[in-house]
Each structure stands twice: as C-alpha cells, then as structure tokens.
PDB file of N, CA and C in Angstrom:
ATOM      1  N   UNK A   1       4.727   4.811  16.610  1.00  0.00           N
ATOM      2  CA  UNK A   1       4.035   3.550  16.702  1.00  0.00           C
ATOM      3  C   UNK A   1       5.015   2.461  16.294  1.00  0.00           C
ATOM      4  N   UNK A   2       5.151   1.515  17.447  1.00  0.00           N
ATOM      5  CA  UNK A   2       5.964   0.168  16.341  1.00  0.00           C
ATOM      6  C   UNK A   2       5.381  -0.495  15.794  1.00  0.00           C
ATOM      7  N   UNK A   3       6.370  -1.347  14.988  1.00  0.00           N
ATOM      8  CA  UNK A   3       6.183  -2.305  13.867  1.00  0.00           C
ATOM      9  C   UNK A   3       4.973  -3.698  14.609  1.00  0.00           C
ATOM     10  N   UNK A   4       5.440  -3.871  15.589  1.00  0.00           N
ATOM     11  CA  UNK A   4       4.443  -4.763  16.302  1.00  0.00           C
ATOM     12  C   UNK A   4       2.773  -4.193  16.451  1.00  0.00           C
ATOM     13  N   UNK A   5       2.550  -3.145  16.608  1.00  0.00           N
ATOM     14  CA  UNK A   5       1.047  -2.382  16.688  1.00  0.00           C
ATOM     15  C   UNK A   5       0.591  -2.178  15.014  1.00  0.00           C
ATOM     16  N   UNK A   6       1.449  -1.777  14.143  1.00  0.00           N
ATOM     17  CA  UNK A   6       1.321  -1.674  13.182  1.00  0.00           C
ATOM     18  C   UNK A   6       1.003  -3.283  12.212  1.00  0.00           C
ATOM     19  N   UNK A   7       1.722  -4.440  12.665  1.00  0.00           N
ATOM     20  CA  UNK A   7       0.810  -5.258  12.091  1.00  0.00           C
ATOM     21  C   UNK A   7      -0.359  -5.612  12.614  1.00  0.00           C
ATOM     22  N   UNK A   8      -0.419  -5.600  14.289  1.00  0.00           N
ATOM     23  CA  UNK A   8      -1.747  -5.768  14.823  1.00  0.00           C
ATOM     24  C   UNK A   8      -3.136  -5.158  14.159  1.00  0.00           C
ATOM     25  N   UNK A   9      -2.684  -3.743  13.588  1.00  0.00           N
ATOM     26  CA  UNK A   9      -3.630  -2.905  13.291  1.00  0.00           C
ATOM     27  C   UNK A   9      -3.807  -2.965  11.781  1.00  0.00           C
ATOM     28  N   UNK A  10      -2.685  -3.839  10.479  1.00  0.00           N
ATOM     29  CA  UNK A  10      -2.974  -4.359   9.783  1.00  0.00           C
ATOM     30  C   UNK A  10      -4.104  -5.260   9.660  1.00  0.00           C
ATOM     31  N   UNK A  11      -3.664  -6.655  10.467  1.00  0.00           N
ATOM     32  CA  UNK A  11      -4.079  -7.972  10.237  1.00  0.00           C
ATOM     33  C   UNK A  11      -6.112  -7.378  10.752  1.00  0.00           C
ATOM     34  N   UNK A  12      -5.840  -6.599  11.882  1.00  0.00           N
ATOM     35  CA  UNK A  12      -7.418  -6.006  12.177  1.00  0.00           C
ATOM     36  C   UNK A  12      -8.285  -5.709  11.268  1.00  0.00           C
ATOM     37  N   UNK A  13      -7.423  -4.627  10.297  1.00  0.00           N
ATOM     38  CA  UNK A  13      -7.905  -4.006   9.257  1.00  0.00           C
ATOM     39  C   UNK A  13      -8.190  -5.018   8.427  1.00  0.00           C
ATOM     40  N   UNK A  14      -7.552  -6.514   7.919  1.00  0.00           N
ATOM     41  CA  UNK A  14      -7.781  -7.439   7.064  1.00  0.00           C
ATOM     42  C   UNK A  14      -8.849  -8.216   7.656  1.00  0.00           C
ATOM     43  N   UNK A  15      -8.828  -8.209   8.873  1.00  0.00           N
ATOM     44  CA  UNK A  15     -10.116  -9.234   9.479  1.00  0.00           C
ATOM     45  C   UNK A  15     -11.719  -8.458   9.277  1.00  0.00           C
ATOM     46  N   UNK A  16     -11.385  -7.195   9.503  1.00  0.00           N
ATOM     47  CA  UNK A  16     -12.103  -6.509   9.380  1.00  0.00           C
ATOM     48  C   UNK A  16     -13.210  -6.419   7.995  1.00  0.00           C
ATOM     49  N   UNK A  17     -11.852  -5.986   6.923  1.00  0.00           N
ATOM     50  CA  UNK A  17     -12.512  -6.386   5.305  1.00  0.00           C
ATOM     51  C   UNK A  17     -13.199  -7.576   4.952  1.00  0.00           C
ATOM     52  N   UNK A  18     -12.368  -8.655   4.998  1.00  0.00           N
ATOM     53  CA  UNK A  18     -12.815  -9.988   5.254  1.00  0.00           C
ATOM     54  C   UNK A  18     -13.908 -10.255   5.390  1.00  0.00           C
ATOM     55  N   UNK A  19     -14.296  -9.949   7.270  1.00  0.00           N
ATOM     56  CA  UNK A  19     -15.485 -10.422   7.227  1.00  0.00           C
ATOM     57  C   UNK A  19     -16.920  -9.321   7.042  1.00  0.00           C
ATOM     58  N   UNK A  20     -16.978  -8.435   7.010  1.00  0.00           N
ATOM     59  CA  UNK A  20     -17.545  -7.347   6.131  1.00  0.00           C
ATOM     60  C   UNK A  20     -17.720  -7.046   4.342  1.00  0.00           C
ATOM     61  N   UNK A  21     -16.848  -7.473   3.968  1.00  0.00           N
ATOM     62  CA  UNK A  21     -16.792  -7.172   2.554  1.00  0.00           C
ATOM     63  C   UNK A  21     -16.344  -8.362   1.542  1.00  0.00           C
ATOM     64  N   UNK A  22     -16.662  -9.714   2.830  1.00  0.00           N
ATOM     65  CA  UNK A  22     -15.985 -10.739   1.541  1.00  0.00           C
ATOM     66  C   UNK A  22     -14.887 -10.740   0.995  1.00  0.00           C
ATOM     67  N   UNK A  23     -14.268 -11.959   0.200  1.00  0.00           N
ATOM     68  CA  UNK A  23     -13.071 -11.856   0.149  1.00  0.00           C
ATOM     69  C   UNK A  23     -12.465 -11.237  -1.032  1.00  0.00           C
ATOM     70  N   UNK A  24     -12.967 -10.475  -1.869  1.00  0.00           N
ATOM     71  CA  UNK A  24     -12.993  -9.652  -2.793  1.00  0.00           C
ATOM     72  C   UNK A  24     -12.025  -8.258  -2.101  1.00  0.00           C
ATOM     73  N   UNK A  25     -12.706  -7.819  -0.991  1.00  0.00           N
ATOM     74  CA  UNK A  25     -12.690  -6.650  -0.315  1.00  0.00           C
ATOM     75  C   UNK A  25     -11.125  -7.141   0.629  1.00  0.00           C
ATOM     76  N   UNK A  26     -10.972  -8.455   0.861  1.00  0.00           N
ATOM     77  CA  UNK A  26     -10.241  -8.723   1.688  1.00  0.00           C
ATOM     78  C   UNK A  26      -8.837  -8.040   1.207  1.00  0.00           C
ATOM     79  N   UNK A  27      -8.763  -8.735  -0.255  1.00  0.00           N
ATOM     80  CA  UNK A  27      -7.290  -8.640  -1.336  1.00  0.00           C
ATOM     81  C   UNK A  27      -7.295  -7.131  -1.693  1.00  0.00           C
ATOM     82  N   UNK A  28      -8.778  -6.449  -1.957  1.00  0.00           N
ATOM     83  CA  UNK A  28      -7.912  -5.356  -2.040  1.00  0.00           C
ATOM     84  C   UNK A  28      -7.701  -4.697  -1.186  1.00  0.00           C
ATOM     85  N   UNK A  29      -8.045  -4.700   0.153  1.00  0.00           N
ATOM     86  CA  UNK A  29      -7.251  -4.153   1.594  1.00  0.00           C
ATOM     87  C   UNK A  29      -5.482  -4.438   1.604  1.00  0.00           C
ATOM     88  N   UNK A  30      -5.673  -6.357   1.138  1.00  0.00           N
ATOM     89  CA  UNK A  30      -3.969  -6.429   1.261  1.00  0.00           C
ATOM     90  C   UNK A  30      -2.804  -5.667   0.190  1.00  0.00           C
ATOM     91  N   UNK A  31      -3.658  -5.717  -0.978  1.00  0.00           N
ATOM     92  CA  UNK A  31      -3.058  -5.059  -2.137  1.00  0.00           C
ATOM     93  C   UNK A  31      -2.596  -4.054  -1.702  1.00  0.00           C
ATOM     94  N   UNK A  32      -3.826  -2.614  -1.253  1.00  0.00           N
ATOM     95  CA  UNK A  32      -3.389  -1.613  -1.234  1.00  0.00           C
ATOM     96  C   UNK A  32      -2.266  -1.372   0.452  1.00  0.00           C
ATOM     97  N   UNK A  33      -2.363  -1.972   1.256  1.00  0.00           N
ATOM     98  CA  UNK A  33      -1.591  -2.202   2.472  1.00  0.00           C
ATOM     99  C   UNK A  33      -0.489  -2.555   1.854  1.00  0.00           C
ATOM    100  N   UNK A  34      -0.084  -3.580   1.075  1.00  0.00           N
ATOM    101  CA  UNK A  34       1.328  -3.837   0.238  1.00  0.00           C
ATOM    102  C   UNK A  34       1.817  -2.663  -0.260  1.00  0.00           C
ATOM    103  N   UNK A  35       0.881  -1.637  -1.328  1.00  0.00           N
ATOM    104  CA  UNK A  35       1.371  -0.743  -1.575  1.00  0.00           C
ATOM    105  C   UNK A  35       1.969   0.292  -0.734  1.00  0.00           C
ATOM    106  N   UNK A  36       0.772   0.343   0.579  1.00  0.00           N
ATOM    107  CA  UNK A  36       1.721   1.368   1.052  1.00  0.00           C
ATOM    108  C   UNK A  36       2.710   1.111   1.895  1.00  0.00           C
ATOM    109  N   UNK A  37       2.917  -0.077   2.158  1.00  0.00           N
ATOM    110  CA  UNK A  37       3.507  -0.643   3.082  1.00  0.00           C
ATOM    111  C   UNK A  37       5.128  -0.511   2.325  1.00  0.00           C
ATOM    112  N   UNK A  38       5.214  -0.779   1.026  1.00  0.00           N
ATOM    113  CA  UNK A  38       6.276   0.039  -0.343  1.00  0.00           C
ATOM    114  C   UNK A  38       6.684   1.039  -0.484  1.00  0.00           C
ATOM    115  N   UNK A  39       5.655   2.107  -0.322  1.00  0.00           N
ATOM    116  CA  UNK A  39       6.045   3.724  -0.526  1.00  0.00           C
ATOM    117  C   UNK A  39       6.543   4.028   1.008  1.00  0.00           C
ATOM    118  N   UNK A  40       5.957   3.654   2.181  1.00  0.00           N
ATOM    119  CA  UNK A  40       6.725   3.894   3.403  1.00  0.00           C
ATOM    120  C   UNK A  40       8.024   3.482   3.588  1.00  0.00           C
ATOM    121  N   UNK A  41       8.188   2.468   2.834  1.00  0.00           N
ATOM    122  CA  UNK A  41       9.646   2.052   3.477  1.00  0.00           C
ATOM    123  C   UNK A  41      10.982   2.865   2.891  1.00  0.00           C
ATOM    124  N   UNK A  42      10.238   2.722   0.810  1.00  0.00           N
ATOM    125  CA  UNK A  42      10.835   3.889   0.299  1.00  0.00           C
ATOM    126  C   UNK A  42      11.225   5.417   1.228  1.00  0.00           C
ATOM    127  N   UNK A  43      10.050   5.628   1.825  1.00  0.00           N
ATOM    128  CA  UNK A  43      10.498   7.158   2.235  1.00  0.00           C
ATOM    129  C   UNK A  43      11.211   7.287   3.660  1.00  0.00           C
ATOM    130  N   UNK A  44      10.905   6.021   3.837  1.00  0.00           N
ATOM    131  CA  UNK A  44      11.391   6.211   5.734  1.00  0.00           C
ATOM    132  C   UNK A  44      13.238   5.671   5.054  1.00  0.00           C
ATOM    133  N   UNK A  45      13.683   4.799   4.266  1.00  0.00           N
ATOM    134  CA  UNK A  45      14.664   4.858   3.856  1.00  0.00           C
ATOM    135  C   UNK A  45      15.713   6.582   3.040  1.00  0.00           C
ATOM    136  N   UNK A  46      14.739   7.695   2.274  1.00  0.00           N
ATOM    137  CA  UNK A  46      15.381   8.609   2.509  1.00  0.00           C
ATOM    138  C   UNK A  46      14.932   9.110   0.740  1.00  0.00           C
ATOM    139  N   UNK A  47      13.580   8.715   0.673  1.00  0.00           N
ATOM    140  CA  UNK A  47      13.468   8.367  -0.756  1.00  0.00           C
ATOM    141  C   UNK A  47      12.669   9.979  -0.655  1.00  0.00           C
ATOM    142  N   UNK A  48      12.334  10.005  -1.814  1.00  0.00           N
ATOM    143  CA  UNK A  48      11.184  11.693  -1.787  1.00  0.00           C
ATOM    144  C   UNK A  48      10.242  10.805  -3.068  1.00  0.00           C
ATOM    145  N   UNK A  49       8.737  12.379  -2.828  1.00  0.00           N
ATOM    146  CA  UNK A  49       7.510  11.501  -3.398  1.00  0.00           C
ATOM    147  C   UNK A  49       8.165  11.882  -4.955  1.00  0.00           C
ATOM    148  N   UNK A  50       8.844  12.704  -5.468  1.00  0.00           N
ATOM    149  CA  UNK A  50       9.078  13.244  -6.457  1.00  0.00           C
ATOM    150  C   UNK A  50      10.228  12.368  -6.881  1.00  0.00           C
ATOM    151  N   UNK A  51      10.556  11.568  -6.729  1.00  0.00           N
ATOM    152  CA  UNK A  51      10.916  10.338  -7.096  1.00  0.00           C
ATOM    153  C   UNK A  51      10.580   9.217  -7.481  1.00  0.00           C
ATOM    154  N   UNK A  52       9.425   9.322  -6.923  1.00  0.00           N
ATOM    155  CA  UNK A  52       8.346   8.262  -7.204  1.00  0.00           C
ATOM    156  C   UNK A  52       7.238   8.778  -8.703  1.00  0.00           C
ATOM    157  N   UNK A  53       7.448  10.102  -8.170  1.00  0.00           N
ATOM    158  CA  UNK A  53       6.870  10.440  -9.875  1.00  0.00           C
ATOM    159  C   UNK A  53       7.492  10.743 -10.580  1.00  0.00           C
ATOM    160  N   UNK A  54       8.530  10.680 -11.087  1.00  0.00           N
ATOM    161  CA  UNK A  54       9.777  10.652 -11.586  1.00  0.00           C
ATOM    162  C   UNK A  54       9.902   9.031 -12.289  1.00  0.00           C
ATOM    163  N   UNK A  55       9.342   8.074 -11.774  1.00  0.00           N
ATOM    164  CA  UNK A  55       9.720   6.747 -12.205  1.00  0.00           C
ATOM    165  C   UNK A  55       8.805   6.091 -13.315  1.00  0.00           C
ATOM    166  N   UNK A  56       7.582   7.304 -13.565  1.00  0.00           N
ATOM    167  CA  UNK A  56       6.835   7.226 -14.779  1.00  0.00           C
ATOM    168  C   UNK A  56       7.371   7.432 -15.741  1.00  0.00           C
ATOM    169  N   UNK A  57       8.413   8.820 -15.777  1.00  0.00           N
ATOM    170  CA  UNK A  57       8.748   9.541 -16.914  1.00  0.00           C
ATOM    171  C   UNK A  57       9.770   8.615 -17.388  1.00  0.00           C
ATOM    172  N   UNK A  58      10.128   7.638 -16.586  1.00  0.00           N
ATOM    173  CA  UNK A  58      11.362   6.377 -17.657  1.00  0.00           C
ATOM    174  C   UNK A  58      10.460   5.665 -18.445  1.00  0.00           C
ATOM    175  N   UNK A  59       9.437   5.614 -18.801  1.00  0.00           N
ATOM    176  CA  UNK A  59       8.969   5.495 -20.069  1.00  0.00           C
ATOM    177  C   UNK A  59       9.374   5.811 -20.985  1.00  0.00           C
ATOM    178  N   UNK A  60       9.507   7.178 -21.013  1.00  0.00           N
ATOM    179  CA  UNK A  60       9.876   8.213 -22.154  1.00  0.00           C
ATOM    180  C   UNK A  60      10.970   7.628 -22.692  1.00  0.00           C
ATOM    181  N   UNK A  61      12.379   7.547 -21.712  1.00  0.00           N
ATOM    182  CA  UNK A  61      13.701   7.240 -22.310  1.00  0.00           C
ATOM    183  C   UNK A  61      13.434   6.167 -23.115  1.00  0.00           C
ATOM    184  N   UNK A  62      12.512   5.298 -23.334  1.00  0.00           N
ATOM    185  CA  UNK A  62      12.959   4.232 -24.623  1.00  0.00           C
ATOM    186  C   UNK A  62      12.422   5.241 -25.958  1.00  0.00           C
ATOM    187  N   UNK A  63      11.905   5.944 -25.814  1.00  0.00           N
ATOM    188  CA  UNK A  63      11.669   7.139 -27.671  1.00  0.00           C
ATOM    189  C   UNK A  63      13.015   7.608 -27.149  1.00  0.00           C
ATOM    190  N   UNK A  64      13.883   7.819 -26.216  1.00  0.00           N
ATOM    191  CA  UNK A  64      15.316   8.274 -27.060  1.00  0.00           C
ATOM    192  C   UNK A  64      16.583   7.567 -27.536  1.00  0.00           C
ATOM    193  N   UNK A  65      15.889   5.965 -27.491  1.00  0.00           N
ATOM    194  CA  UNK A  65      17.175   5.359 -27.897  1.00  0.00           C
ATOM    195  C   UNK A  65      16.880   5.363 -29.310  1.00  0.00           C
ATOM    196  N   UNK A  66      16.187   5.774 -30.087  1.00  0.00           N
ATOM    197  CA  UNK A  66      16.126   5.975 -31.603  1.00  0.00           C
ATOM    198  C   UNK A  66      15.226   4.636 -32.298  1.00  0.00           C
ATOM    199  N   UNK A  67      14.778   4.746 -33.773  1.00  0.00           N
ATOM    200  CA  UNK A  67      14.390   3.850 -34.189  1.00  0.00           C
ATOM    201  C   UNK A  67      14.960   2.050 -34.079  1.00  0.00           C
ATOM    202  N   UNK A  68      13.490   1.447 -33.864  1.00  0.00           N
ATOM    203  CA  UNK A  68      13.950  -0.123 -33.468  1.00  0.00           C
ATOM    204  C   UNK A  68      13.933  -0.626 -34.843  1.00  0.00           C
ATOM    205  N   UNK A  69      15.217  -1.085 -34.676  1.00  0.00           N
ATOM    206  CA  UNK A  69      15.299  -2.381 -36.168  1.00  0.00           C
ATOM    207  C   UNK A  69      14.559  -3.338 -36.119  1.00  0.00           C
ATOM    208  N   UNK A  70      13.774  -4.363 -37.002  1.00  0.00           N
ATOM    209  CA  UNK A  70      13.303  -5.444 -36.998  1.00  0.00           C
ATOM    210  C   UNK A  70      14.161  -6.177 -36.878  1.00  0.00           C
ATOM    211  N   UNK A  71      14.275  -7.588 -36.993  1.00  0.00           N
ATOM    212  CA  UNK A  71      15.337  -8.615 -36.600  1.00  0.00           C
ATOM    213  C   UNK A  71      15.356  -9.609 -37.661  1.00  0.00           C
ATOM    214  N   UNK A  72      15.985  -9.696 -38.481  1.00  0.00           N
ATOM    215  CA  UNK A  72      16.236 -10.337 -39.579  1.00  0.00           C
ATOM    216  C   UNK A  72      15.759 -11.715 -39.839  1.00  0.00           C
ATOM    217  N   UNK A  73      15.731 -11.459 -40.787  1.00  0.00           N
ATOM    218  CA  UNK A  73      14.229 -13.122 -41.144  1.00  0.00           C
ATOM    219  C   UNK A  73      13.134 -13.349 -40.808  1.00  0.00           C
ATOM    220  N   UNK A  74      12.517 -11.973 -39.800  1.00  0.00           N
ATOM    221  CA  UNK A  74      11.445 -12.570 -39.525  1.00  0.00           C
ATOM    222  C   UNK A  74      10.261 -10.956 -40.003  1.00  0.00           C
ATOM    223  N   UNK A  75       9.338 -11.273 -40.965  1.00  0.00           N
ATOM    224  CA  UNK A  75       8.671 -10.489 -41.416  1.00  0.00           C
ATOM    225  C   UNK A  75       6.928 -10.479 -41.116  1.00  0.00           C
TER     226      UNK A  75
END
C-alpha cells in the first residue's frame, strides 16, 4: 500500500472519529495513529520490537550510577 492511500485512509479514519465520537475521540484516533505511525517507521527502518522493550529497562541504569549527592547549600 502507498504512503498516498495510507494517509487517505488515515485522514478517513480521523473524519470518521470526529464526526462519530466527538472531538475527544478525534485526538485519541490521532494520538494513537502518531504512535503507530512511530513504531512503523522504527521497524520499517530495521529496528526490532525487542528494542522497543528494551527502552524501558534504561530506567534501571540510573540505580547504577550509585548514590546521588545533595548539592551544597541547599537543605
């Protein structure tokens, strides 16, 4: 499918929400269309999903840079 059918069948899908679900329903059609419109490009670029869950666990690395100092003078 190209990129040209694919927004057609976006903007549908937004007209669609819109006028069915108010504009509440509208944003989160675009929201989640943004999102995936993110993870596709990621993967069609050469990305894997296990990368993507992988980008939670960098949370973790700030507990291994060790205890945070306070910053002097201010208590």
């Amino acid at each position: 499918m190209g990129k040209d059918a694919l927004g057609l069948l976006g903007g549908m899908t937004l007209g669609c929400a819109g006028w069915f679900g108010g504009f509440g329903a509208f944003l989160l059609v675009a929201a989640l269309g943004g999102l995936g419109y993110a993870v596709g490009g990621f993967l069609e670029r050469g990305g894997d999903l296990r990368d993507l869950r992988d980008l939670r666990d960098l949370r973790d690395l700030r507990d291994l840079r060790g205890p945070q100092v306070p910053a002097r003078g201010r208590r």
